[in-house]
C-alpha atoms as a PDB file:
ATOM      1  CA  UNK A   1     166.235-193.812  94.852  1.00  0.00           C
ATOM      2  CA  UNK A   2     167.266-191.915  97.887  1.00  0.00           C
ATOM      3  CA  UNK A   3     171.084-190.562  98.335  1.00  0.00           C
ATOM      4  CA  UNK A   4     173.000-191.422 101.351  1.00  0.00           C
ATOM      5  CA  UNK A   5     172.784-187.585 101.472  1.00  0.00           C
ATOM      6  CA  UNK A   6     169.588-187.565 101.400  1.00  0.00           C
ATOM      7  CA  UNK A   7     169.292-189.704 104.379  1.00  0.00           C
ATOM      8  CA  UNK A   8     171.608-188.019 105.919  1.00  0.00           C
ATOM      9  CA  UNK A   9     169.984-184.724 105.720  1.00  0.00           C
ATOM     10  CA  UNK A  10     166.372-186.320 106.626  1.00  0.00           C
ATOM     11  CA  UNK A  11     168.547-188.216 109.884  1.00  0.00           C
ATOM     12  CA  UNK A  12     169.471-184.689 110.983  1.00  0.00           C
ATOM     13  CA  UNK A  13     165.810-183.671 110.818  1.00  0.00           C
ATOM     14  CA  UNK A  14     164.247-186.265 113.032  1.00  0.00           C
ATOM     15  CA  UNK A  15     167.134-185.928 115.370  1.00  0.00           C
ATOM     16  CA  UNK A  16     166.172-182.077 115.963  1.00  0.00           C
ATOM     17  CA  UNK A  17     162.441-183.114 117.254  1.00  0.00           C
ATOM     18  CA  UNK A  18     164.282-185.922 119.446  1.00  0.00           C
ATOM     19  CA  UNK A  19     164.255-185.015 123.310  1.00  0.00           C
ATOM     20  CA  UNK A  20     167.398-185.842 125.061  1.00  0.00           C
ATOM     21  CA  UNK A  21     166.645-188.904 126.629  1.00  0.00           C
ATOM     22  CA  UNK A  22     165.679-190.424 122.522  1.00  0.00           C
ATOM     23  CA  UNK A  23     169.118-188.911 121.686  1.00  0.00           C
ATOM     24  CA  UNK A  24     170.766-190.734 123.969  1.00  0.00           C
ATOM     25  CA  UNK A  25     169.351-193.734 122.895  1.00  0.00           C
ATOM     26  CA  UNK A  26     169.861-192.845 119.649  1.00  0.00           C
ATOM     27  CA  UNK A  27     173.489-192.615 120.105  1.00  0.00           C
ATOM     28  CA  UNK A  28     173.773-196.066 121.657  1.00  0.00           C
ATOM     29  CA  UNK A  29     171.916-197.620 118.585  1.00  0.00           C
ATOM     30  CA  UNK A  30     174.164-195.882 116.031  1.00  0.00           C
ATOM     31  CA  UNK A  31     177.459-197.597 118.394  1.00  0.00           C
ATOM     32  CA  UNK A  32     175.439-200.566 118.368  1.00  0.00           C
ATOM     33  CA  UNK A  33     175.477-200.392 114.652  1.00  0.00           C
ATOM     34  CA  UNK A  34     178.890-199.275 113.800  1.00  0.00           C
ATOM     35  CA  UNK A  35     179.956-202.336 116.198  1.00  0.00           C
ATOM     36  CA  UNK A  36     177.512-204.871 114.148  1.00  0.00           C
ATOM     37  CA  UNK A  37     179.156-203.569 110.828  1.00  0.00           C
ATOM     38  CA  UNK A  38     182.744-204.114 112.035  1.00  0.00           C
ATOM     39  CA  UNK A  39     181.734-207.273 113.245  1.00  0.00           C
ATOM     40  CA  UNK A  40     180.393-208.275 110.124  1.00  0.00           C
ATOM     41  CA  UNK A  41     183.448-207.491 108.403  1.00  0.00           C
ATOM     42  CA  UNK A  42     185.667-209.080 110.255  1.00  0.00           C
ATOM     43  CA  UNK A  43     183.256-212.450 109.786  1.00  0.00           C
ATOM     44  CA  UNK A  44     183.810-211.668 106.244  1.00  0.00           C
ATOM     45  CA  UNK A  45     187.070-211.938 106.521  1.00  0.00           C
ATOM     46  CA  UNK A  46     187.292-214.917 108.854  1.00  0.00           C
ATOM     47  CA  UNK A  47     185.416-216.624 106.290  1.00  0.00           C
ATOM     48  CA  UNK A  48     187.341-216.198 103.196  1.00  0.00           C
ATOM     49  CA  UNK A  49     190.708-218.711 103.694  1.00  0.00           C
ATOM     50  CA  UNK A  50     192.396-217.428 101.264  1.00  0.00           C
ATOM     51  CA  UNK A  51     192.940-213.940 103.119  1.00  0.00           C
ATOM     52  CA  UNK A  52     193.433-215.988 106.165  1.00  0.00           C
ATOM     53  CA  UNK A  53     196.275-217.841 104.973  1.00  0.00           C
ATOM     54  CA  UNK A  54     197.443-214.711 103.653  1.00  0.00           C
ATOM     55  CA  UNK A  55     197.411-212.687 106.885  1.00  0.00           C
ATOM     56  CA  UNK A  56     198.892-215.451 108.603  1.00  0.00           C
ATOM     57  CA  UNK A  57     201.830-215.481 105.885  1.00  0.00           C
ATOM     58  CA  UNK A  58     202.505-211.514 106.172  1.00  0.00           C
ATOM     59  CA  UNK A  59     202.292-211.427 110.130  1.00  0.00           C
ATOM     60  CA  UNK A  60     204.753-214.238 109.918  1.00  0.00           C
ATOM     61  CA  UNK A  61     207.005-212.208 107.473  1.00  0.00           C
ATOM     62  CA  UNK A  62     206.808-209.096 110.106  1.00  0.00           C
ATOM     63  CA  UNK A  63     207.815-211.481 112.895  1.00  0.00           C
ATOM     64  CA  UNK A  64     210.588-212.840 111.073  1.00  0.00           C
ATOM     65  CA  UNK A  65     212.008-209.045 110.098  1.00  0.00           C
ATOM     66  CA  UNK A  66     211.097-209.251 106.818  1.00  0.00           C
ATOM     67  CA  UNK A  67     210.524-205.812 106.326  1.00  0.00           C
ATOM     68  CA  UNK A  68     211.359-205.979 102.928  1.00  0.00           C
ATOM     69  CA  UNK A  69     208.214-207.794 101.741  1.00  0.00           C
ATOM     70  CA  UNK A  70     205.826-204.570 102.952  1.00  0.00           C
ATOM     71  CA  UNK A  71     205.191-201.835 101.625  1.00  0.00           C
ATOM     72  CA  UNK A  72     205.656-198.220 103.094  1.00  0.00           C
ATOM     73  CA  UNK A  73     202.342-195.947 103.798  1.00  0.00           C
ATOM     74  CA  UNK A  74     204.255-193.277 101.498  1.00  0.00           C
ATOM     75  CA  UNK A  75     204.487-196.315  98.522  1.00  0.00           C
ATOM     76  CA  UNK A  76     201.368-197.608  98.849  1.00  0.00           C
ATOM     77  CA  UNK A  77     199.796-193.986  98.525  1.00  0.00           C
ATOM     78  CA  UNK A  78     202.472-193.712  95.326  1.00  0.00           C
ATOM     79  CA  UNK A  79     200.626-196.899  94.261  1.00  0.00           C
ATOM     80  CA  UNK A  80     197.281-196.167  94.650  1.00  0.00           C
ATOM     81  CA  UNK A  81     198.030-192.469  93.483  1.00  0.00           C
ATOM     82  CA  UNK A  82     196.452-191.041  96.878  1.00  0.00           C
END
């Protein structure tokens, strides 16, 4: 099985033979892509109530002030050891 390397490398091949115009294009579909996966995602999301109900609870917490309830980007690196 191929390595996302791999398909990298073989992605950067093809793209040399590509004329502009096919480049272009070729730009556009990877966008188009990228904007399909991130739309997915987020349906993923949408889809699963139990992380809705719990982004609805934290945004409420921020709202309210309730700071304390959060975590800090420096803690959460702490916590994931990052």
């Amino acid at each position: 099985m191929a390595k996302i390397a791999d398909y990298r490398r073989k992605l950067l091949e093809e793209l040399e033979s590509l004329s502009e115009e096919r480049i272009k294009a070729l730009a556009d579909f990877a966008g188009y892509l990228r904007q399909r996966e991130e739309w997915e995602s987020t349906a993923e999301v949408l889809g699963n109530e139990e992380m809705v109900e719990e982004i609805s609870r934290s945004r409420e917490a921020w709202s309210e002030g309730r700071r304390e309830e959060f975590l800090s980007l420096d803690e959460l690196k702490a916590k994931l050891d990052v």
